[in-house]
Protein backbone atom coordinates (compact mmCIF):
# COMPACT_ATOMS: atom_id res chain seq x y z
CA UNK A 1 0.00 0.00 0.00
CA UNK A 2 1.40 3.32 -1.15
CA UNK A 3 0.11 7.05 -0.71
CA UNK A 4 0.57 7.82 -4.24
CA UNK A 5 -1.95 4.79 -5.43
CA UNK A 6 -4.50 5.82 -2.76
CA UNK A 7 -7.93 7.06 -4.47
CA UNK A 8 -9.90 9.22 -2.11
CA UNK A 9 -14.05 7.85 -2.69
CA UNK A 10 -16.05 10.46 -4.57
CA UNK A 11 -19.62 10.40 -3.77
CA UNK A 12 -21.74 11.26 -7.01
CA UNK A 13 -21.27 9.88 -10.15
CA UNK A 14 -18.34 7.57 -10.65
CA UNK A 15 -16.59 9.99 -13.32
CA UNK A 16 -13.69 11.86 -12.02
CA UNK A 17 -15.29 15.26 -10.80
CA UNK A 18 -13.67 17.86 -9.01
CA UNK A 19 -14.66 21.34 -7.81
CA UNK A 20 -12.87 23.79 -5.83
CA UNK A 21 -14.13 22.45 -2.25
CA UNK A 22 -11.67 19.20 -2.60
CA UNK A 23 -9.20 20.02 0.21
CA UNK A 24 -6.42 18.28 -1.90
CA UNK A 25 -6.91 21.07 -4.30
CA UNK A 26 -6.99 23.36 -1.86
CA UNK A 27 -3.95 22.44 -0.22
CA UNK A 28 -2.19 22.77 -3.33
CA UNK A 29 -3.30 26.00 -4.48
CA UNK A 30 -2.34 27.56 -1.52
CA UNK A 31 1.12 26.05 -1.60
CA UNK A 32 1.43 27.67 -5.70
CA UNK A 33 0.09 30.78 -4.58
CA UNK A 34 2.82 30.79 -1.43
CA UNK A 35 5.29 30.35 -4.07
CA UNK A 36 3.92 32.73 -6.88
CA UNK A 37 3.56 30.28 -9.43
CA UNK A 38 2.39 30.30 -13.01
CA UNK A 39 0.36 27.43 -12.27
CA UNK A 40 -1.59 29.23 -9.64
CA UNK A 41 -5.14 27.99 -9.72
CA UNK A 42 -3.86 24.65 -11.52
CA UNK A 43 -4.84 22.51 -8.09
CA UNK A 44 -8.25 21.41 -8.86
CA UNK A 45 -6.89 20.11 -12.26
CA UNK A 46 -4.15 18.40 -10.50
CA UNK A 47 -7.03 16.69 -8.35
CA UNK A 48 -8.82 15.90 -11.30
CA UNK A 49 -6.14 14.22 -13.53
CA UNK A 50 -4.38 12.41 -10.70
CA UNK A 51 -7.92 10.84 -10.06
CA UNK A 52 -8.26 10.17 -13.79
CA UNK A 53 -5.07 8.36 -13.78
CA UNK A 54 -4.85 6.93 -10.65
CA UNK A 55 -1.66 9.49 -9.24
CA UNK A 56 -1.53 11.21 -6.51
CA UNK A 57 -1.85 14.87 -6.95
CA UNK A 58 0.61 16.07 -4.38
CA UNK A 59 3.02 13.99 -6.38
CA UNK A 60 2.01 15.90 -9.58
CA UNK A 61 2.66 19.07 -7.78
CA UNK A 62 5.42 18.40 -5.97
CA UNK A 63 7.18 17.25 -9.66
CA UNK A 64 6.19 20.49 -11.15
CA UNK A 65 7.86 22.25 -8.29
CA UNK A 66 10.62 20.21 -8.97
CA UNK A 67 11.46 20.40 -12.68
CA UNK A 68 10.48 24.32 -13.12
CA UNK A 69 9.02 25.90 -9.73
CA UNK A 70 5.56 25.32 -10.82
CA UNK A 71 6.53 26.68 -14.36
CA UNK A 72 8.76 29.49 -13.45
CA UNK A 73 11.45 28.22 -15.84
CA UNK A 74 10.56 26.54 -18.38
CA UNK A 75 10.92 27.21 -21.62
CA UNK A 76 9.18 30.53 -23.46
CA UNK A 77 5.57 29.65 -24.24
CA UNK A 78 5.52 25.84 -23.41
CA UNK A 79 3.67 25.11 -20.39
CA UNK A 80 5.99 22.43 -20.05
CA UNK A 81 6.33 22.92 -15.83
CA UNK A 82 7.24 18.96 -15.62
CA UNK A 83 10.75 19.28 -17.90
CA UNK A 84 9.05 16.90 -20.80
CA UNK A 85 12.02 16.45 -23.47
CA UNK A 86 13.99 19.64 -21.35
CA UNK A 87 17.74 18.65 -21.66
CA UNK A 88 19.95 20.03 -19.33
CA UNK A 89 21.18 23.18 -21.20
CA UNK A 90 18.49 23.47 -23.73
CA UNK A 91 16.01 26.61 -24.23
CA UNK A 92 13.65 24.43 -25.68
CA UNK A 93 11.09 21.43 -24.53
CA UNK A 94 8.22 19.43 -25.36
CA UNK A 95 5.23 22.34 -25.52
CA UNK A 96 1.58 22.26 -24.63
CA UNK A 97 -1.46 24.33 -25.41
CA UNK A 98 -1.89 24.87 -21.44
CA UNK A 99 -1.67 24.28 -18.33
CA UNK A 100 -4.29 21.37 -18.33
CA UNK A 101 -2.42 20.08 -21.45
CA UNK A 102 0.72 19.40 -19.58
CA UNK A 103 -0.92 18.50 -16.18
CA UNK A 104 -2.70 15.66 -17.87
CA UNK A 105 0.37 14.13 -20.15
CA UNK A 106 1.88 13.67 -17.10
CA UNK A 107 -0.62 12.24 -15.14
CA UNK A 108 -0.78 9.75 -17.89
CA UNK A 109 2.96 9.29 -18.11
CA UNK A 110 2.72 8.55 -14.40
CA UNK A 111 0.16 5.78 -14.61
CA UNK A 112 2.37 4.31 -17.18
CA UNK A 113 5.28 4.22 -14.55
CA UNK A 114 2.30 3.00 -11.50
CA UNK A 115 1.54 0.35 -13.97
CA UNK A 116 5.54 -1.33 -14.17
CA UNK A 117 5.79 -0.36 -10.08
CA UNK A 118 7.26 2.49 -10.16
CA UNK A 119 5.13 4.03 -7.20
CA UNK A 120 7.61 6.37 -5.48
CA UNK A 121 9.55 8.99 -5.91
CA UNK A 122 12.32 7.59 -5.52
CA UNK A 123 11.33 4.62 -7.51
CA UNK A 124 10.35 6.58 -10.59
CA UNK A 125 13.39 9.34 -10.43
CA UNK A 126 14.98 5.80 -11.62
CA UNK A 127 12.86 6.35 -15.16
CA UNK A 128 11.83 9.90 -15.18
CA UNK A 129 15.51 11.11 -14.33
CA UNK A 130 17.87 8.72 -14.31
CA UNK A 131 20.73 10.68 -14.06
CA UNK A 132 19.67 12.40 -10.66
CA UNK A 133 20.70 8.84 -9.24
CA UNK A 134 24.85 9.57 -9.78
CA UNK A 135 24.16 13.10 -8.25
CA UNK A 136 22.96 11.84 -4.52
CA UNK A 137 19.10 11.52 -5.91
CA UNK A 138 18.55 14.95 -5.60
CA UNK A 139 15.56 14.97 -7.24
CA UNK A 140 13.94 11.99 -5.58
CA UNK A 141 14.64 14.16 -2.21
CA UNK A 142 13.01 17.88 -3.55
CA UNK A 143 10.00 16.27 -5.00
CA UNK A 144 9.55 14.42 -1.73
CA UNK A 145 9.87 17.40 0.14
CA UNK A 146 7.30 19.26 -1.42
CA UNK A 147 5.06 16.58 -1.03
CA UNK A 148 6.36 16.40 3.04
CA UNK A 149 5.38 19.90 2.55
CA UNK A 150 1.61 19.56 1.13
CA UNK A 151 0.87 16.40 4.02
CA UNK A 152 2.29 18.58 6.77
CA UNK A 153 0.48 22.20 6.27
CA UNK A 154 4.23 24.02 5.72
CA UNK A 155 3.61 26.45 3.14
């Protein structure tokens, strides 16, 4: 049993539908507004698409703050906040038509990792970034601190 393959139980209809009164979304919208983010307002879709796909939002969150700082750098015009074909020293990416856009590819890129067992983050820093593993995992470690962060009210 992991945290990031929990499903919360929606009463309603069984499709995936998410309004602003989700605390989840809450939660993280007041962590991207702590931290002035271009994503601001993105936590609801977050909730949504990590329900879709069966990821945790916090984790889809907590990567975006990762890769970009919630889309602070990324590069011009791509709503690419998760680094999607971003090579270290390149000014260009993968690009999406929005926010939502790029929130969902990677919900579904993450499902795709949950589905081989690559649950955590330190699990799937061994696919997503395999080259943070010679540097100390540093990315395993900031994405689960901003999810530490999220769980534990510090923001």
């Amino acid at each position: 049993y992991s945290l990031f393959t929990s499903k919360p139980n929606v009463l309603g209809d069984s499709d995936v539908n998410v309004t602003s009164s989700d605390s989840r979304a809450q939660v993280i919208n007041k962590a991207l507004d702590k931290y002035n983010c271009p994503m601001a307002g993105t936590g609801d879709l977050m909730v949504k698409y990590g329900d879709k796909y069966g990821v945790d939002p916090y984790l889809l969150y907590a990567i975006a703050q990762q890769e970009s700082n919630c889309g602070k750098k990324i590069p011009k015009n791509s709503y690419n906040p998760y680094g999607f074909a971003v090579y270290s020293g390149q000014e260009k990416g993968a690009e999406f038509n929005d926010w939502e856009h790029a929130i969902e590819m990677e919900a579904q890129l993450l499902q795709t990792y949950h589905d081989i067992g690559l649950i955590e983050p330190c699990q799937i820093m061994l696919r997503y970034t395999p080259s943070s593993l010679s540097k100390g995992s540093p990315w395993c470690k900031g994405v689960n601190y901003f999810i530490n962060e999220l769980k534990f009210g510090r923001f």
